[in-house]
C-alpha atoms as a PDB file:
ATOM      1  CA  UNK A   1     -19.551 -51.838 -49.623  1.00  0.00           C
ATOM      2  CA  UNK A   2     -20.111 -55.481 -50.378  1.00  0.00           C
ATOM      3  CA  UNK A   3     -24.393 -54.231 -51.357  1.00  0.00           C
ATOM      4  CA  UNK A   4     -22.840 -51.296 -53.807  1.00  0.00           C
ATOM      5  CA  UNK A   5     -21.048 -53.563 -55.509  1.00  0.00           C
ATOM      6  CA  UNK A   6     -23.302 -56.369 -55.958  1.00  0.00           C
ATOM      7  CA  UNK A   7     -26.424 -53.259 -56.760  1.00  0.00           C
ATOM      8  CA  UNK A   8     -23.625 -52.231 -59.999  1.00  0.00           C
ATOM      9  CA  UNK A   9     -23.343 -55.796 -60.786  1.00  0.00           C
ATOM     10  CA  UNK A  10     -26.595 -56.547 -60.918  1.00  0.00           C
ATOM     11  CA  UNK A  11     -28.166 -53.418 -62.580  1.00  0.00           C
ATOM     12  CA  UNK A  12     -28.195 -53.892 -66.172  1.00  0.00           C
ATOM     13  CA  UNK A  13     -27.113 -49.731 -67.304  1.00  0.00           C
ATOM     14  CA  UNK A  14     -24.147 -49.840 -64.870  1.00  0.00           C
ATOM     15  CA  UNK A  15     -23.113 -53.520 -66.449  1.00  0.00           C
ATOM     16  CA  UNK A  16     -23.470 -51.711 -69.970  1.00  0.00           C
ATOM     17  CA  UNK A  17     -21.567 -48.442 -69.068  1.00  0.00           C
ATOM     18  CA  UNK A  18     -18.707 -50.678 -67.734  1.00  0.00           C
ATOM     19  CA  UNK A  19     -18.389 -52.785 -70.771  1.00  0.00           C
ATOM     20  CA  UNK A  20     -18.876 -49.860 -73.295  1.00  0.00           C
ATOM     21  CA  UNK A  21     -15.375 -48.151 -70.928  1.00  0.00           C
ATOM     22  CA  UNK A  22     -13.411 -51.180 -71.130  1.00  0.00           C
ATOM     23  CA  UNK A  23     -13.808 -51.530 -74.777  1.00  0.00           C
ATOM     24  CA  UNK A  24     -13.119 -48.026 -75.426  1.00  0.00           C
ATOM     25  CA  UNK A  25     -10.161 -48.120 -73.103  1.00  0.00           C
ATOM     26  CA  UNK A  26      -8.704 -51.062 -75.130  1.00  0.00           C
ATOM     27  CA  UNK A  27      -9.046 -50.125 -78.245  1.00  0.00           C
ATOM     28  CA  UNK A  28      -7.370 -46.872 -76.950  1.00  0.00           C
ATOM     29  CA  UNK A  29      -4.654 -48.984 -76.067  1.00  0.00           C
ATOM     30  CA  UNK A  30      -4.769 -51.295 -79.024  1.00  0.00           C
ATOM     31  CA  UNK A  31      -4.280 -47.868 -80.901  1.00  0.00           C
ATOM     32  CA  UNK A  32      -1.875 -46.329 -79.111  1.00  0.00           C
ATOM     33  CA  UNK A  33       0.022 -49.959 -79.862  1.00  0.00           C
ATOM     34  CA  UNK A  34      -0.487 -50.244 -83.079  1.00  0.00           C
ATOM     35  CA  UNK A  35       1.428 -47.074 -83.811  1.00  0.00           C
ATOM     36  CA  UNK A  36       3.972 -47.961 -82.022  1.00  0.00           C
ATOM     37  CA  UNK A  37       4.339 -51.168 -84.385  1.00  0.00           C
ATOM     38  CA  UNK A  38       3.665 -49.478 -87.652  1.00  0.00           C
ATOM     39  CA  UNK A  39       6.945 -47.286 -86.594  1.00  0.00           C
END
């Protein structure tokens, strides 16, 4: 478990998909919040 995790960390596609998902997922969120203000 502890060599999958450090093999994702380490190789440079997996670190780009992850960051490319989290900054999708936030501004989902951000979004989603935003509405919710604007209300």
């Amino acid at each position: 478990m502890q060599d999958l995790i450090e093999k994702v960390f380490t190789d440079p596609t997996f670190v780009w998909v992850g960051l490319i998902l989290v900054v999708l997922i936030t501004l989902a969120v951000f979004k989603k919040l935003f509405k919710l203000v604007m209300i």
